[in-house]
N, C-alpha and C. Protein backbone atom coordinates (compact mmCIF):
# COMPACT_ATOMS: atom_id res chain seq x y z
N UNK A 1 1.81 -21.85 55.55
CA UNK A 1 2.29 -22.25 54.26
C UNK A 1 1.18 -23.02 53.55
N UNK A 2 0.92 -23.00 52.23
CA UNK A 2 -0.10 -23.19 51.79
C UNK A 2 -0.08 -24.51 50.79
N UNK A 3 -0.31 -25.65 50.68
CA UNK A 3 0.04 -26.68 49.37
C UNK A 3 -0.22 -26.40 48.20
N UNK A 4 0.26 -25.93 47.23
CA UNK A 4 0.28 -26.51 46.23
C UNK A 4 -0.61 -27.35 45.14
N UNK A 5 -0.04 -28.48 46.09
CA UNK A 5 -0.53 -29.94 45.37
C UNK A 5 -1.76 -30.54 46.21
N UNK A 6 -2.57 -29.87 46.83
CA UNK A 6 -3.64 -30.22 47.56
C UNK A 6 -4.74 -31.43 46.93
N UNK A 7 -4.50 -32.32 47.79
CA UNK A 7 -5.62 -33.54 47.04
C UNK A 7 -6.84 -33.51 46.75
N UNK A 8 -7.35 -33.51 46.01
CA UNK A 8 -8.64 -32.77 46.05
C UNK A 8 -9.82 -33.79 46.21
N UNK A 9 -9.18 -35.52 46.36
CA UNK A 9 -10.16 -36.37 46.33
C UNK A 9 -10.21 -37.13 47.82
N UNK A 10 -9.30 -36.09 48.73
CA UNK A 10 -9.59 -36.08 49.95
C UNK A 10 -10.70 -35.19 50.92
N UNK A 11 -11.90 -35.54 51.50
CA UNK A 11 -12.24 -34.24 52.10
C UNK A 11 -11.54 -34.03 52.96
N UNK A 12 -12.16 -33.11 53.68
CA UNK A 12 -11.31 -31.89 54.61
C UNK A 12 -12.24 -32.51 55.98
N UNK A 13 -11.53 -32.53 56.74
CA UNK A 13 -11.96 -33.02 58.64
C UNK A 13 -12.74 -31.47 58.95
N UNK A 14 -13.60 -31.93 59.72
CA UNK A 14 -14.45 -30.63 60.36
C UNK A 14 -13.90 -30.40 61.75
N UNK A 15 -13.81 -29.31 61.99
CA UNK A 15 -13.33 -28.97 63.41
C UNK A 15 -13.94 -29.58 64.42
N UNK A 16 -15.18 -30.16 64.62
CA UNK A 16 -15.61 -30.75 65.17
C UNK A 16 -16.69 -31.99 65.36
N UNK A 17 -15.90 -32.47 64.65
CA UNK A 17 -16.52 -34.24 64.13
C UNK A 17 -17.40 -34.81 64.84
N UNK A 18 -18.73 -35.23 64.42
CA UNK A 18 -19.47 -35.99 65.10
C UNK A 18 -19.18 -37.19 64.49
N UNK A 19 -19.24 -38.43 65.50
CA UNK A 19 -20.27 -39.41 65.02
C UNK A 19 -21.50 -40.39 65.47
N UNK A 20 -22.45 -40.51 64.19
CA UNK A 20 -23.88 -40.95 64.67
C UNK A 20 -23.58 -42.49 64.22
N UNK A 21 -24.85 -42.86 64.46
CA UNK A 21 -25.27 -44.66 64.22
C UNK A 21 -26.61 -43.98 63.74
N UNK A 22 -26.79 -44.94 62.72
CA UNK A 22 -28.07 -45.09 61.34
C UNK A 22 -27.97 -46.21 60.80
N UNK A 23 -29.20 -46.22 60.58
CA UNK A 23 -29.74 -47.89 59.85
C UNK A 23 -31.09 -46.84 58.83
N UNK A 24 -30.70 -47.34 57.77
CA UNK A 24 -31.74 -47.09 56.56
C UNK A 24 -32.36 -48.53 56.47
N UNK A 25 -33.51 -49.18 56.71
CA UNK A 25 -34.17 -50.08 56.39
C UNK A 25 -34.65 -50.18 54.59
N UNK A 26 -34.82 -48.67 54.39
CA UNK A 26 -35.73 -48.87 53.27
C UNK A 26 -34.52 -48.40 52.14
N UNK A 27 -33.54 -48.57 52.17
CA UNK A 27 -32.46 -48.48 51.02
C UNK A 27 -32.42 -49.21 49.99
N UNK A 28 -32.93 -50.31 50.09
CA UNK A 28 -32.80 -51.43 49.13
C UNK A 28 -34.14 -51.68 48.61
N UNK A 29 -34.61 -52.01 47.53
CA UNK A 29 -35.61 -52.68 47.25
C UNK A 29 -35.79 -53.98 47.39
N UNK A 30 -37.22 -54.04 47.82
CA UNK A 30 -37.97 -55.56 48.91
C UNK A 30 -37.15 -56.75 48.11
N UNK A 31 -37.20 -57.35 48.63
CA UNK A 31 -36.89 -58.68 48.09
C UNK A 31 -36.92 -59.74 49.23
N UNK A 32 -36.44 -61.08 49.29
CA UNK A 32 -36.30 -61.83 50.19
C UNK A 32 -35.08 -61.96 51.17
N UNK A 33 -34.30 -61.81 50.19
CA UNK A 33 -33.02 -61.85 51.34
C UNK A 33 -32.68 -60.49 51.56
N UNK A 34 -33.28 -59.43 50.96
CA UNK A 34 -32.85 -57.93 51.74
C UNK A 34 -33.95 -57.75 53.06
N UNK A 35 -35.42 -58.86 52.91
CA UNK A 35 -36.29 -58.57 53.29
C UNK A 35 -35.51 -59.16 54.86
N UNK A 36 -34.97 -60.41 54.95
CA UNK A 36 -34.27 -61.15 56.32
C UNK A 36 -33.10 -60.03 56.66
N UNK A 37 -32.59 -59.66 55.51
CA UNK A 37 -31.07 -58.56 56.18
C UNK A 37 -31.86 -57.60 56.94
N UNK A 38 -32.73 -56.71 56.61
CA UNK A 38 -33.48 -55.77 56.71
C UNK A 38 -33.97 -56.05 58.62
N UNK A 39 -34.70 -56.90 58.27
CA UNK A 39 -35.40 -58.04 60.10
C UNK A 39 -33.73 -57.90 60.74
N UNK A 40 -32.79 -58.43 60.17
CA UNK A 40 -31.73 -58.68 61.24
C UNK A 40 -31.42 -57.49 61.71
N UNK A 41 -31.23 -56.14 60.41
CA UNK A 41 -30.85 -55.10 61.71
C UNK A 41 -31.50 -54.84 62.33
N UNK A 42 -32.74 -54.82 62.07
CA UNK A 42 -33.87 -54.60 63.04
C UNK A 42 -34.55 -54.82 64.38
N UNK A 43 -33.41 -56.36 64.32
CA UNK A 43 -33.64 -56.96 65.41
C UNK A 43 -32.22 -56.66 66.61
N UNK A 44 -31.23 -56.63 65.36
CA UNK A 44 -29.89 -55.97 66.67
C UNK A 44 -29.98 -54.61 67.11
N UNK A 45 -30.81 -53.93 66.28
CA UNK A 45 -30.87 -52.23 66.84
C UNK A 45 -31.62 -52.53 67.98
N UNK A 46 -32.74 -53.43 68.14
CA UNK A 46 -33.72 -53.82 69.29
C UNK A 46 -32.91 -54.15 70.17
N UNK A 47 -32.16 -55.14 69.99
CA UNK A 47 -31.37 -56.15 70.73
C UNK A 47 -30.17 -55.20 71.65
N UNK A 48 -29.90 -53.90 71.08
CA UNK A 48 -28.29 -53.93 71.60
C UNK A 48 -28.65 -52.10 72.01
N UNK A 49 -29.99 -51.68 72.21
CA UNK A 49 -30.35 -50.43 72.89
C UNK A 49 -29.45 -50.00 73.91
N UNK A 50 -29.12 -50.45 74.32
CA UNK A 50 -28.75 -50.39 75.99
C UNK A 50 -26.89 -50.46 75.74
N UNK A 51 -26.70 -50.84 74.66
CA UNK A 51 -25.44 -50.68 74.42
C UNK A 51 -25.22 -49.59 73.67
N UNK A 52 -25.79 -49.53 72.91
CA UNK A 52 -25.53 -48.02 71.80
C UNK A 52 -25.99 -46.81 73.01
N UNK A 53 -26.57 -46.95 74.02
CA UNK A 53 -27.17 -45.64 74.76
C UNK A 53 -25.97 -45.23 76.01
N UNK A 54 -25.15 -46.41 76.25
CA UNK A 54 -24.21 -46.33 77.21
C UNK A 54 -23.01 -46.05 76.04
N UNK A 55 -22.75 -46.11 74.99
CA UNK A 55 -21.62 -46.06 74.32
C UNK A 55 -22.07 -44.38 73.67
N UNK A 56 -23.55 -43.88 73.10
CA UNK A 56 -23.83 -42.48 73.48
C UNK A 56 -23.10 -41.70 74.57
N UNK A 57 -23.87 -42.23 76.21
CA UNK A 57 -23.40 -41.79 76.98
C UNK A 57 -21.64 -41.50 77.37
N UNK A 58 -21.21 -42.25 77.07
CA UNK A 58 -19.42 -42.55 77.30
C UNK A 58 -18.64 -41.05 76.18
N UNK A 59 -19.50 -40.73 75.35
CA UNK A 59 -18.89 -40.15 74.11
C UNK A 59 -18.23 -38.52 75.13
């Protein structure tokens, strides 16, 4: 049976959904406090390897 009234400002699920982890560093233009936000993820992506690679692994 087919809708009708289909939402159209919903997307549609893929049969087979991934999901990744990403960090864009360079999204923002430099500044000072994007420049410290920027260092912090930088430093938890460093910091938490071993967690994102076992939470990879688990998937």
């Amino acid at each position: 049976m087919k809708l009708a009234n289909k939402r159209k400002d919903i997307p549609e699920i893929p049969a087979s959904p991934q999901a990744t982890i990403a960090s864009d560093l360079n999204e923002y233009p430099p500044g000072e406090s994007v420049d410290k936000h920027a260092n912090l993820e930088a430093a938890n992506a460093h910091l938490n390897q071993d967690e994102i690679k076992q939470q990879t692994e688990n998937l």
